[in-house]
Protein backbone atom coordinates (compact mmCIF):
# COMPACT_ATOMS: atom_id res chain seq x y z
CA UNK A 1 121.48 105.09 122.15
CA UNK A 2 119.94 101.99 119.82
CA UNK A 3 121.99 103.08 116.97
CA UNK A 4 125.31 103.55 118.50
CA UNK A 5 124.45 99.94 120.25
CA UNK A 6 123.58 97.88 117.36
CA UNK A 7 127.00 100.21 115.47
CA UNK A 8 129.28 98.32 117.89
CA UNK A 9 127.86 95.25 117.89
CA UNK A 10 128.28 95.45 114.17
CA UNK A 11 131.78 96.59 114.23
CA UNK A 12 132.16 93.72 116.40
CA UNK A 13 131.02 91.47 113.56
CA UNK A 14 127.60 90.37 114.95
CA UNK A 15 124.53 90.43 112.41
CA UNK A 16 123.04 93.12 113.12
CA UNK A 17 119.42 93.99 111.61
CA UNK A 18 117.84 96.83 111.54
CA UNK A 19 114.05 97.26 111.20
CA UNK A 20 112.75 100.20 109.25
CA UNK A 21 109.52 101.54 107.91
CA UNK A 22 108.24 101.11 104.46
CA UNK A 23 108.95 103.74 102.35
CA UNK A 24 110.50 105.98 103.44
CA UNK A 25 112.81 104.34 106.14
CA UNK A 26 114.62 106.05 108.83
CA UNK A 27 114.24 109.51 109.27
CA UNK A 28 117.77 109.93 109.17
CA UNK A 29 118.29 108.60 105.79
CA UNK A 30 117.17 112.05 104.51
CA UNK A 31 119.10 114.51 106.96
CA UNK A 32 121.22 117.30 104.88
CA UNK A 33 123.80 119.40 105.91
CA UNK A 34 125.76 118.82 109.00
CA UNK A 35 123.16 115.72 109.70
CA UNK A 36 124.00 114.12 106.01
CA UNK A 37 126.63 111.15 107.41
CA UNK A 38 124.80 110.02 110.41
CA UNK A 39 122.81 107.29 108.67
CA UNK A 40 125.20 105.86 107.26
CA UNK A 41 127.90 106.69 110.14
CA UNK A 42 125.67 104.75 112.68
CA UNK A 43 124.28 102.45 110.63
CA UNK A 44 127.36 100.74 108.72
CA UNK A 45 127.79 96.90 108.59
CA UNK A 46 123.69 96.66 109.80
CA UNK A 47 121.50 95.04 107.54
CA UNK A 48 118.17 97.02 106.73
CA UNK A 49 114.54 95.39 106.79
CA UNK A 50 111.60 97.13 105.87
CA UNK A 51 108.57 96.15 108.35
CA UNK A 52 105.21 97.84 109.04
CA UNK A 53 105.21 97.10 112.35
CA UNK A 54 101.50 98.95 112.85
CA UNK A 55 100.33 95.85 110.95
CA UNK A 56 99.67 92.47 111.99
CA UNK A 57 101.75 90.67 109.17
CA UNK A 58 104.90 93.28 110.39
CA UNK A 59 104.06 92.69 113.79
CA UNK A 60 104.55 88.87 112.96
CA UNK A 61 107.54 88.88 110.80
CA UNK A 62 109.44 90.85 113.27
CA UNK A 63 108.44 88.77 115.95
CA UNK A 64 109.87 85.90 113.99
CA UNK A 65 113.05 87.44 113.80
CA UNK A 66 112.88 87.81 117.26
CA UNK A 67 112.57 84.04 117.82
CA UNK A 68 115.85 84.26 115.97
CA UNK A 69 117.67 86.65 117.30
CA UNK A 70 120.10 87.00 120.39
CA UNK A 71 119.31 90.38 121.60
CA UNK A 72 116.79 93.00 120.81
CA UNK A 73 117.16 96.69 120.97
CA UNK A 74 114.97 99.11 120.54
CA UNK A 75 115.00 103.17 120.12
CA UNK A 76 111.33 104.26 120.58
CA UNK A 77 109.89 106.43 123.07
CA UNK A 78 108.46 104.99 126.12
CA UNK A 79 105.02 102.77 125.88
CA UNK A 80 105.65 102.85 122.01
CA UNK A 81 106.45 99.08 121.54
CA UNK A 82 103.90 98.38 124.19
CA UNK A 83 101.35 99.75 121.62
CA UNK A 84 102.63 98.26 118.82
CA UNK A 85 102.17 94.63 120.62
CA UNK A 86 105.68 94.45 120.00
CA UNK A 87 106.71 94.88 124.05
CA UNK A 88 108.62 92.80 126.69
CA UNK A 89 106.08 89.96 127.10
CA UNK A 90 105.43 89.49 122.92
CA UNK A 91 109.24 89.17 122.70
CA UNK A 92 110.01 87.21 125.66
CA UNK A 93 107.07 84.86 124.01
CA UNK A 94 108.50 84.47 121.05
CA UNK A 95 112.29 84.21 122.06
């Protein structure tokens, strides 16, 4: 559901960002066949950001844009961004 939120918020016209991994970004960016459009189907009008979010520097800068940003959405499986010390409580800290 993340990407087809932050897609309408970006239709919308909100600034929309989306955080990615170094290197090889989104998984998605690499689907073939039927799956070839969807990155750039659902993520249109989104600006990407590459952060290592399993590192404290990544942790931080995303936490800055955080402190930035209106609303935060998120797409990992459950606990993951609890892990990451990138949960409920860091945002709502930094916000």
């Amino acid at each position: 559901m993340g990407p087809v939120c932050g897609l309408i918020l970006a239709d919308l016209g909100a600034e929309v960002w989306k955080v990615e991994r170094p290197g090889r970004g989104d998984d998605t960016r690499h689907l073939s066949g039927f799956g070839a459009g969807f990155f750039t189907c659902f993520n249109r009008n989104k600006q990407s950001l590459a952060i290592d979010l399993k590192h404290d520097r990544g942790r931080e800068l995303f936490l800055d844009l955080v402190a930035q940003a209106d609303v935060v959405i998120e797409n990992f499986a459950p606990g993951t961004v609890d892990r990451l010390g990138i949960g409920w409580e860091q945002c709502r800290a930094h916000s």
